[in-house]
Protein backbone atom coordinates (compact mmCIF):
# COMPACT_ATOMS: atom_id res chain seq x y z
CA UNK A 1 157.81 -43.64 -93.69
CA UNK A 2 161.45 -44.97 -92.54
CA UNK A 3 160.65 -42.91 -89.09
CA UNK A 4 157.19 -43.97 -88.31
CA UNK A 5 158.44 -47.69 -88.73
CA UNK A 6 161.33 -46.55 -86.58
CA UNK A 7 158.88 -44.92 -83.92
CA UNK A 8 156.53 -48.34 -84.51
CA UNK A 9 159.43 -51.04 -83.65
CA UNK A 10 160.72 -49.14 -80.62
CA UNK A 11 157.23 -49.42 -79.20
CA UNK A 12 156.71 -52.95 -80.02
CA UNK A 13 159.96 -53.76 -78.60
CA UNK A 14 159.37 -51.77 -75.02
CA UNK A 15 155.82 -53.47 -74.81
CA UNK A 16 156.83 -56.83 -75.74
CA UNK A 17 159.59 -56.35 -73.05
CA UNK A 18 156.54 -56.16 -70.58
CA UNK A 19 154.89 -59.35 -72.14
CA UNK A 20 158.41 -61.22 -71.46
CA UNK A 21 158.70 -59.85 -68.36
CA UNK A 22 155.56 -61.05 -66.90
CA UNK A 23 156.32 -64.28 -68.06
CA UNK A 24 159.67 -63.94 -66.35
CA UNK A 25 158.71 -62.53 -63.18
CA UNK A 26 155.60 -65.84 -62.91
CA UNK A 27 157.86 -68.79 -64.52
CA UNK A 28 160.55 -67.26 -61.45
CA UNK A 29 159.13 -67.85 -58.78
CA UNK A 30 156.93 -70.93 -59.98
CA UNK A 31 160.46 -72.48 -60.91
CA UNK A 32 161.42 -72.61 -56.99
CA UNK A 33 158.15 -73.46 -55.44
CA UNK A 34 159.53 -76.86 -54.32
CA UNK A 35 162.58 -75.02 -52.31
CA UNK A 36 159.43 -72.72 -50.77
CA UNK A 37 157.55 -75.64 -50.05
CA UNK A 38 160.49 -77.12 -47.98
CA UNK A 39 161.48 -73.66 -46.40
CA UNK A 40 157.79 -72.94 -45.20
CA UNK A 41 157.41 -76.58 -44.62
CA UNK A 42 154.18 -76.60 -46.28
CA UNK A 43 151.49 -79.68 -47.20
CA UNK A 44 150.36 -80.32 -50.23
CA UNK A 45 147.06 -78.24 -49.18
CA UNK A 46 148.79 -75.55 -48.14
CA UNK A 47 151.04 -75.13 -51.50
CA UNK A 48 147.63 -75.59 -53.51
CA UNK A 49 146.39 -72.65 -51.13
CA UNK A 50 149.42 -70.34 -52.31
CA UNK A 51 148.93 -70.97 -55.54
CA UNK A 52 144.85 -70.11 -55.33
CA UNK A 53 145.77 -67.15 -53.70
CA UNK A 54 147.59 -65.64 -56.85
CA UNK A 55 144.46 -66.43 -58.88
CA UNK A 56 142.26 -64.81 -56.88
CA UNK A 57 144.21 -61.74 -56.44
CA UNK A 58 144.34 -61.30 -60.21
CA UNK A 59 140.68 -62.25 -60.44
CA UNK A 60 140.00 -59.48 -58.02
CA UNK A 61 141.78 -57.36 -59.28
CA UNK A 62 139.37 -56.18 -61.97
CA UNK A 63 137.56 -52.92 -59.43
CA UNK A 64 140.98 -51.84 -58.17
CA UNK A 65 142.52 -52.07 -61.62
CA UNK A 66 140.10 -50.52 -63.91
CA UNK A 67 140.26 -47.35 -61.48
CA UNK A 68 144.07 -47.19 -61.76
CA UNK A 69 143.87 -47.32 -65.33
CA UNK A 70 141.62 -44.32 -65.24
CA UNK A 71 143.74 -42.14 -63.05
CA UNK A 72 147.06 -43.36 -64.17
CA UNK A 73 147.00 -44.52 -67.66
CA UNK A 74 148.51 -48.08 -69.32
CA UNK A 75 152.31 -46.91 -69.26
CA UNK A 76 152.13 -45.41 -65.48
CA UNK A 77 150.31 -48.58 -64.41
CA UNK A 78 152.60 -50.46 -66.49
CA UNK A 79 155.86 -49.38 -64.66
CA UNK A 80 154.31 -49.45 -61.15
CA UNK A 81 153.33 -52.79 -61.80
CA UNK A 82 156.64 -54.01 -62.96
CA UNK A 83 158.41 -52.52 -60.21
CA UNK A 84 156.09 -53.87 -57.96
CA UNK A 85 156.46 -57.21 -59.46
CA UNK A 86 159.72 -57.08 -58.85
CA UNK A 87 159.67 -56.08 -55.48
CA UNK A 88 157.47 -58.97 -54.31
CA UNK A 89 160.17 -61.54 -55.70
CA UNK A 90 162.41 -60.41 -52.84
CA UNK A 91 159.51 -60.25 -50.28
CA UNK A 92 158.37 -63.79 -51.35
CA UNK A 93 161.99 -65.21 -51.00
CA UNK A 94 162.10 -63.09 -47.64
CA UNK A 95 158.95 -64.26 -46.29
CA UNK A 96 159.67 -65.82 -42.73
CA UNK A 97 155.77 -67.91 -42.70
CA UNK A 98 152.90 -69.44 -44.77
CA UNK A 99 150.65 -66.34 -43.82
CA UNK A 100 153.29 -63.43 -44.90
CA UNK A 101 153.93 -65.56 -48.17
CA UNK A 102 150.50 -66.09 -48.73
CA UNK A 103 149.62 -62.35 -48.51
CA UNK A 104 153.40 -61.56 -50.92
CA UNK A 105 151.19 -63.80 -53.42
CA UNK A 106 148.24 -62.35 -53.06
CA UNK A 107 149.82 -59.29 -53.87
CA UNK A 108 151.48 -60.64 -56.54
CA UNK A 109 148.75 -61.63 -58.34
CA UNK A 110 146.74 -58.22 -57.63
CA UNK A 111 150.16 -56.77 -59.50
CA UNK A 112 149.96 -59.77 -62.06
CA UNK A 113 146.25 -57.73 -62.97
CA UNK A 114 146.97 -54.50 -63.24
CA UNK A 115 150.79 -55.50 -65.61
CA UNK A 116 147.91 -57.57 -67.49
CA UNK A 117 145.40 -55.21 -68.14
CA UNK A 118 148.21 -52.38 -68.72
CA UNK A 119 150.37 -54.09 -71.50
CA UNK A 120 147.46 -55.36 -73.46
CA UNK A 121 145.96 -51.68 -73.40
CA UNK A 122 149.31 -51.04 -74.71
CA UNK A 123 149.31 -53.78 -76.88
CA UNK A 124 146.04 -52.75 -78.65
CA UNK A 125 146.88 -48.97 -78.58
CA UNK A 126 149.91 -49.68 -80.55
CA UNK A 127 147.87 -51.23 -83.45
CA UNK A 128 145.23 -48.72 -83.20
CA UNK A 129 147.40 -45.85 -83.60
CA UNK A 130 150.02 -47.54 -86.43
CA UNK A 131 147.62 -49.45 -88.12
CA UNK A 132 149.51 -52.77 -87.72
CA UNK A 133 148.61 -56.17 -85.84
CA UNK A 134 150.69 -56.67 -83.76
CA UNK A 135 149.13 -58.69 -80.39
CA UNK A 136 149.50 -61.92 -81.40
CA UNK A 137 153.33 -61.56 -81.31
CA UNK A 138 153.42 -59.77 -78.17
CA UNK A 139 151.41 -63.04 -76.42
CA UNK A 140 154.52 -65.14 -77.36
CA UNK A 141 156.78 -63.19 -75.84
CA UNK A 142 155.41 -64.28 -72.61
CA UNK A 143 156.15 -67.81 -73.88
CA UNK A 144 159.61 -66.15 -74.01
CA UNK A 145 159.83 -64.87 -70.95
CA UNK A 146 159.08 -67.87 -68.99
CA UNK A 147 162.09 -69.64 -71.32
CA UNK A 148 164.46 -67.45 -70.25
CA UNK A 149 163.01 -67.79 -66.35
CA UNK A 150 163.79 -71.62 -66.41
CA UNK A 151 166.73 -71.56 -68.29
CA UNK A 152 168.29 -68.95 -65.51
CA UNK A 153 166.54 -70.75 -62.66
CA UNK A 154 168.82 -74.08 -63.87
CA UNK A 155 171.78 -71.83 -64.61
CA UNK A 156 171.48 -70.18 -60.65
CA UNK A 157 170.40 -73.77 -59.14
CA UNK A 158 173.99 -75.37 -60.49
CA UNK A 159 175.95 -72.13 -58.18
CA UNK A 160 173.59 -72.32 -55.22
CA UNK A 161 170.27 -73.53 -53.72
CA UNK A 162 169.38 -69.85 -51.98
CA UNK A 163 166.22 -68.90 -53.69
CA UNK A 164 167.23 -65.58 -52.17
CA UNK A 165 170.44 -65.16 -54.00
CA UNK A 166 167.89 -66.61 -57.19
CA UNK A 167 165.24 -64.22 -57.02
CA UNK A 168 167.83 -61.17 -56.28
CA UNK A 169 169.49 -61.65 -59.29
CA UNK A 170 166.04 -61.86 -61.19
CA UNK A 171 164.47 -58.85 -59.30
CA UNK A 172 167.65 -57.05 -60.59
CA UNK A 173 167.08 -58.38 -64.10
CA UNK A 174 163.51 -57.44 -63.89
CA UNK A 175 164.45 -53.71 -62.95
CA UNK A 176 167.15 -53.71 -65.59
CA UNK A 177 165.01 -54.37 -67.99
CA UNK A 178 161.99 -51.79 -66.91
CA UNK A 179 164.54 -49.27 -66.69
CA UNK A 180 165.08 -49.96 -70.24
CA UNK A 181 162.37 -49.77 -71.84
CA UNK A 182 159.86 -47.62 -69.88
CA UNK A 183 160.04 -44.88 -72.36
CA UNK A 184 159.29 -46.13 -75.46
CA UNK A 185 156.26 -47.13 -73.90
CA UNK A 186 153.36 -45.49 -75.31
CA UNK A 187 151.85 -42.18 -73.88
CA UNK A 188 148.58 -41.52 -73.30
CA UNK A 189 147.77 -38.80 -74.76
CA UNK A 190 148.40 -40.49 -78.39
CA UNK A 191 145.75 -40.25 -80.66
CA UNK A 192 145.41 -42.75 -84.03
CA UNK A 193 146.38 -41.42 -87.33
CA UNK A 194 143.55 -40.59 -89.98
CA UNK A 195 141.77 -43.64 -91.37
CA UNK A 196 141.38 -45.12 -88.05
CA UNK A 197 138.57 -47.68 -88.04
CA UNK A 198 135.15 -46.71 -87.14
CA UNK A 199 134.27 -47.62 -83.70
CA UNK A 200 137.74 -48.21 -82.32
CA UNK A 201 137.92 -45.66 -79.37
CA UNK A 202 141.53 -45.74 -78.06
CA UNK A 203 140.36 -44.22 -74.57
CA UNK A 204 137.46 -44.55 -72.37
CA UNK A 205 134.72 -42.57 -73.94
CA UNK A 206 133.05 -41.57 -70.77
CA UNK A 207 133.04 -37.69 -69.73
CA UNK A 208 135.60 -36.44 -67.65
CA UNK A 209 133.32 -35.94 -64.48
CA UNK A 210 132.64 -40.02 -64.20
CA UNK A 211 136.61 -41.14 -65.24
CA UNK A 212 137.04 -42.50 -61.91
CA UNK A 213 133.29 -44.41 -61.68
CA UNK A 214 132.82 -47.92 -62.70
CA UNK A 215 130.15 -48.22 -65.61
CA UNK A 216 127.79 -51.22 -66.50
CA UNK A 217 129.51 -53.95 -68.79
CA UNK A 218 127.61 -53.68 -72.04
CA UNK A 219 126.20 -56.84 -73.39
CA UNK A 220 129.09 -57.07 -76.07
CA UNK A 221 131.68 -57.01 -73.39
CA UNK A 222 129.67 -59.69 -71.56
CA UNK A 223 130.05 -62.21 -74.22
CA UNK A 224 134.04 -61.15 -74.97
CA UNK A 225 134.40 -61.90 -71.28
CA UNK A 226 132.23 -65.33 -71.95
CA UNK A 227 134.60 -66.06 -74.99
CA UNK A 228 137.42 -65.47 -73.03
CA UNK A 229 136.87 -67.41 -70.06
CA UNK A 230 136.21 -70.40 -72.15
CA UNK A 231 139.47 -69.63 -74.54
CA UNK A 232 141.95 -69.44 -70.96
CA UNK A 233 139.84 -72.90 -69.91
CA UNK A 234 141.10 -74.33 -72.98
CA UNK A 235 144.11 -73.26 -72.39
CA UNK A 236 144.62 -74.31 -68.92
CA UNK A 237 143.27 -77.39 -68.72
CA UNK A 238 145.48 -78.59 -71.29
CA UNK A 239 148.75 -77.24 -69.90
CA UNK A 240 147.52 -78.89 -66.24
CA UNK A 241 145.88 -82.75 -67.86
CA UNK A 242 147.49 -83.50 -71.10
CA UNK A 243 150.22 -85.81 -69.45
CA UNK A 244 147.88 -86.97 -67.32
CA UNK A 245 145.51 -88.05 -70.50
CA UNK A 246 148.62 -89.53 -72.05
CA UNK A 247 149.58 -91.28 -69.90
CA UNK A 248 146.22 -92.80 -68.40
CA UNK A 249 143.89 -93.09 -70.91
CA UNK A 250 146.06 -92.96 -74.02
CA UNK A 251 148.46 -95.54 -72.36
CA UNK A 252 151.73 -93.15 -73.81
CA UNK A 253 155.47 -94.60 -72.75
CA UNK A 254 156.63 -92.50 -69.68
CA UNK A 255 158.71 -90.51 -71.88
CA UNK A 256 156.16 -89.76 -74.01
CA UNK A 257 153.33 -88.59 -71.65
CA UNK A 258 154.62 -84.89 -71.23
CA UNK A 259 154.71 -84.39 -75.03
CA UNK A 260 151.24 -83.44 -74.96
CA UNK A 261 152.28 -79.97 -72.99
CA UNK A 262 155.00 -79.77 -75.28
CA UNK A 263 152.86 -79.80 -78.78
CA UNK A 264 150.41 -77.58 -77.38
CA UNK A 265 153.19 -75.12 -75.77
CA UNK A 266 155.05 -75.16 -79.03
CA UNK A 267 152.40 -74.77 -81.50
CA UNK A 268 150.71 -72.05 -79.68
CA UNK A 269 153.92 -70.33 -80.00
CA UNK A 270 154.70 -70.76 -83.48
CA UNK A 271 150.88 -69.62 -84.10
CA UNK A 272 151.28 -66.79 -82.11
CA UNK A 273 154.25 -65.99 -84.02
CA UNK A 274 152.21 -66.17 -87.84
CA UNK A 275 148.67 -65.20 -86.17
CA UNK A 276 149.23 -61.41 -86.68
CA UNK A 277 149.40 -61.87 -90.50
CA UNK A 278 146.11 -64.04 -90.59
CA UNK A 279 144.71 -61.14 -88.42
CA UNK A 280 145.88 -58.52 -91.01
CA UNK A 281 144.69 -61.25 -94.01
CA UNK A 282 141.55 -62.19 -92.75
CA UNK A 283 140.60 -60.43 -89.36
CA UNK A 284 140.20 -61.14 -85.70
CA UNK A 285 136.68 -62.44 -85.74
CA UNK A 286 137.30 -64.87 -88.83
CA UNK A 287 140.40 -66.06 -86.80
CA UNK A 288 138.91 -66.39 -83.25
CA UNK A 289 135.91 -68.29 -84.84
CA UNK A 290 137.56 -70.40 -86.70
CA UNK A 291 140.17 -71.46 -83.71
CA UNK A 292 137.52 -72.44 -81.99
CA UNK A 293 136.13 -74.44 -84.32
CA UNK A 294 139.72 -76.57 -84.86
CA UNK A 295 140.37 -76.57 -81.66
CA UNK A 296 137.24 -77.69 -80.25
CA UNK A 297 136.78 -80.44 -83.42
CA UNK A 298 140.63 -81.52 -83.54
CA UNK A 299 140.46 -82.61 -79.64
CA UNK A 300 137.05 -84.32 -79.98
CA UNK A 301 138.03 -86.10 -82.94
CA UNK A 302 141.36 -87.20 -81.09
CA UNK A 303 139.30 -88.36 -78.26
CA UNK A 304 137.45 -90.54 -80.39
CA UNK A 305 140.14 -92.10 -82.27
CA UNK A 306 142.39 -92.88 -79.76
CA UNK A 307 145.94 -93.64 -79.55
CA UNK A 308 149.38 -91.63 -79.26
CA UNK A 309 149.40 -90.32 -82.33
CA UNK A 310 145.98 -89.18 -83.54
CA UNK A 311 146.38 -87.68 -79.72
CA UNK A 312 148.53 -85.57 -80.17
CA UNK A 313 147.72 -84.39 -83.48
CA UNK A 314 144.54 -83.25 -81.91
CA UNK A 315 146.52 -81.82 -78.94
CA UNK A 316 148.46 -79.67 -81.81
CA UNK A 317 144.77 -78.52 -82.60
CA UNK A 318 143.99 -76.94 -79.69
CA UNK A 319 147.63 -74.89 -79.55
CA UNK A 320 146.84 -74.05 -82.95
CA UNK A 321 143.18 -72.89 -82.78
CA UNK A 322 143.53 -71.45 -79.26
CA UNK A 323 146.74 -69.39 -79.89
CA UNK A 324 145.06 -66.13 -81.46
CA UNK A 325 142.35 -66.15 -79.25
CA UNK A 326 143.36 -64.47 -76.23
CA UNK A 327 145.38 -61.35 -78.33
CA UNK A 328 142.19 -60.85 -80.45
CA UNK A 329 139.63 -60.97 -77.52
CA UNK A 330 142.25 -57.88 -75.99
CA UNK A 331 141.92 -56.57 -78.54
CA UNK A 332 138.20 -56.15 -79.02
CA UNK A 333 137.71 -55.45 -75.14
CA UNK A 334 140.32 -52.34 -75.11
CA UNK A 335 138.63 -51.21 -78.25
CA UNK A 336 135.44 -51.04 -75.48
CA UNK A 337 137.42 -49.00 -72.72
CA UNK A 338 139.52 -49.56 -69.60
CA UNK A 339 136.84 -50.97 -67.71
CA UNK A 340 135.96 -53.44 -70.31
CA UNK A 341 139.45 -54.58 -70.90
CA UNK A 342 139.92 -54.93 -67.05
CA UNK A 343 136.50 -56.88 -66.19
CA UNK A 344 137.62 -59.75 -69.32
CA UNK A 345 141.24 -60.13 -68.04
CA UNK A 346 139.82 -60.25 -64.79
CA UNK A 347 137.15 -63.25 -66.44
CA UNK A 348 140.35 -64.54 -68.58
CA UNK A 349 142.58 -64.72 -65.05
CA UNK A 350 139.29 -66.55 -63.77
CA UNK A 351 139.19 -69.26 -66.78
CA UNK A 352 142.29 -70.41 -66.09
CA UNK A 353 141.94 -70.51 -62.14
CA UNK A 354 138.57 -72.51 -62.29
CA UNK A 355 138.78 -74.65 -65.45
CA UNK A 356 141.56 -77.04 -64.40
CA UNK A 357 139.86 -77.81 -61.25
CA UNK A 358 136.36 -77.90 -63.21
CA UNK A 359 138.08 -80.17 -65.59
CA UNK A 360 139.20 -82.60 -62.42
CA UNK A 361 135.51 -82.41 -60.94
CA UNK A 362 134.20 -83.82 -64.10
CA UNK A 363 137.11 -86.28 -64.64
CA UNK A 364 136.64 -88.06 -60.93
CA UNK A 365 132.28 -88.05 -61.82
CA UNK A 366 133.29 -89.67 -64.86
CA UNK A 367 136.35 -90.29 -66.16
CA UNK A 368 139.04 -88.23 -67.73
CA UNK A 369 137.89 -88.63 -71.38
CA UNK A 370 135.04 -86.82 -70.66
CA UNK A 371 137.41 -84.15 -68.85
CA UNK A 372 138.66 -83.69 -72.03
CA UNK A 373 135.41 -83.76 -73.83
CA UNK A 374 134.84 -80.66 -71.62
CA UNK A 375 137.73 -79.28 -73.09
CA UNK A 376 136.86 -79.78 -76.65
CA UNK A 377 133.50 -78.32 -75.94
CA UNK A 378 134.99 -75.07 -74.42
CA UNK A 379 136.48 -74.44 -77.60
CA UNK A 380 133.70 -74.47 -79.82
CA UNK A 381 132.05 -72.26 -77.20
CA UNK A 382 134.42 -69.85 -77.74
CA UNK A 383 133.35 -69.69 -81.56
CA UNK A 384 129.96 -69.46 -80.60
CA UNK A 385 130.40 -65.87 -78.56
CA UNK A 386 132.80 -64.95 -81.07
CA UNK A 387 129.40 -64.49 -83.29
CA UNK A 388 128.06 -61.98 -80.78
CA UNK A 389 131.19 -59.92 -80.92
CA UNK A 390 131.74 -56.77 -82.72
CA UNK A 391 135.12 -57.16 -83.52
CA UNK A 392 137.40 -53.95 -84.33
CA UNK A 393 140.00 -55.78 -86.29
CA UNK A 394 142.16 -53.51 -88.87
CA UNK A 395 141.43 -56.50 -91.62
CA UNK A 396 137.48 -56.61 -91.53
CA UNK A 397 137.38 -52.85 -91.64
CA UNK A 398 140.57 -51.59 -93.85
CA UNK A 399 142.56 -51.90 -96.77
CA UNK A 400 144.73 -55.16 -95.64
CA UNK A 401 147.88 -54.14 -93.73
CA UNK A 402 150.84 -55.87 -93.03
CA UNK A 403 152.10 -57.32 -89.87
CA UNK A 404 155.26 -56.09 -88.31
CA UNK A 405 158.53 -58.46 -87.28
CA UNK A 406 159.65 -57.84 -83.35
């Protein structure tokens, strides 16, 4: 038993090094986009451009990377990706024009897919084949990752302002770290131990002949990539308009206006960090639904009240309902194939491209509380496709199991 937990931890640690390093390798290069701004000399429109462009090459992503997947597997694709990742940090800082850096981002985000798509596969083959839940952790190592990206962003910024000296030293990091842990990544050719739940396919089921061919979405992946656009929505509206609500409607102190980020960051990490025991207590579809619903209710209720407080009580709602969502909809979709789990992280990496901007649209037709209304009605949609999902969870189909400690 002491060697399968052995074998178990050593894989959880090499993919949750690919979680933090994504978050790494994005909070990098996000961290210097004023000093690239300057550089390039770019507008406001132009900087808004750049950062579209990532979006959309993740969101685009979904053709190239479910074929990749097929004909390279989650660790191959995982490794490419990183290195690649890394790679573009030193073309971006490189980048001698707005066009070049707009294609290095582009690319970036194309990488950003496939690294996506590669570690959750990972992610969901590692529970699959120990019989532990395990996601939800994972996810907040990317919270993680993006910590330790700021924190060496300040430390680099107080030596030197050369965002080439800054991104070598991370590409280096980034490498380091790959280098690391690339083979306790999980191989492909891993199958589940007995007692693996019904219906939980660890590879694509299709024969051999049509690996490489894209198949239909079936109408249960539809609605996990409906659930999961509306969960990154939540998600990214709040991280992009909470100050703003603060301090506009709510009339919060200036000091107090980006605390609304700061609940919502902070409980979806300490959710994230208890969410894989809920999973194994009561399963994913109990726990998705019900986020929803506290999520969605919390912020409306919030919004009707009023005031700092009651705000950002209902702001904690949303970080706490919305935290499991995400892991648990990766879950489901891998348990569907590559192609599934590539089209809804291609939907996911669309939800939180669109809804900010969505969120604006509805804010300057009406005001920002209904914005936020939006918000709160996002979440309970997520519940409501949650009830057309056939969830795979270990806990709705198997003796309760325990979660495991990173």
């Amino acid at each position: 038993m002491s060697g399968v937990t052995d074998q178990f931890r050593r894989a959880q640690l090499a993919i949750a090094a690919l979680f933090c390093f994504l978050g790494f390798q994005y909070a990098t290069w996000a961290s210097r986009l004023p000093a690239i701004k300057t550089r390039l000399d770019l507008t406001e429109a132009e900087l808004g451009l750049l950062l579209m462009a990532c979006g959309a090459g993740a969101a685009a992503s979904f053709p190239l990377v479910a074929i990749l997947m097929k004909r390279m597997g989650s660790r191959r694709l995982a490794v490419l990706s990183a290195v690649v990742l890394s790679l573009l940090l030193l073309a971006l800082s490189a980048a001698p024009n707005y066009p070049v850096a707009l294609v290095v981002i582009c690319c970036d985000g194309i990488a950003v897919g496939s690294l996506n798509v590669a570690m959750n596969a990972q992610g969901a083959a590692l529970e699959v084949t120990y019989q532990r839940t395990a996601m939800a952790r994972l996810h907040a190592t990317f919270s993680a990752g993006s910590l330790f990206a700021a924190l060496l962003a300040s430390g680099v910024n107080l030596l030197t302002t050369d965002v080439t000296v800054h991104f070598g030293v991370a590409a280096a990091l980034l490498l380091l770290l790959v280098g690391l842990t690339r083979s306790g990544l999980l191989t492909e050719d891993q199958q589940p131990p007995a007692g693996t739940p019904a219906g939980t396919p660890t590879e694509d089921p299709a024969p051999e002949k049509s690996r490489r061919k894209l198949s239909m979405p079936s109408r249960v992946t539809i609605w996990m990539g409906f659930a999961m656009v509306f969960g990154t929505v939540t998600e990214g509206a709040m991280n992009d308009w909470s100050a703003l609500y603060m301090k506009d409607v709510v009339d919060a102190a200036a000091e107090l206006a980006p605390m609304g980020i700061a609940v919502v960051s902070v409980m979806m990490v300490l959710a994230r960090v208890f969410a894989d025991g809920w999973r194994s207590r009561w399963g994913d579809g109990r726990i998705v639904r019900v986020g929803g619903v506290v999520a969605g209710t919390g912020l409306a209720l919030a919004l009707l009240a009023g005031g700092v407080v009651p705000t950002l009580i209902g702001f904690a709602c949303v970080g706490l309902g919305v935290a499991a969502v995400t892991p648990c909809i990766y879950v489901a979709a891998a348990a569907q194939g590559t192609d599934a789990l590539a089209l809804v992280a291609a939907m996911g990496t669309t939800g939180l491209l669109a809804g900010p901007a969505l969120i604006g649209f509805i804010a300057s037709a009406g005001s920002l509380v209904w914005g936020m209304g939006a918000v709160a009605a996002s979440a309970i949609l997520v519940s409501l496709c949650a009830t057309r999902i056939r969830w795979p969870g270990l806990a709705e189909s198997e003796p309760r199991v325990l979660s495991a400690e990173i």
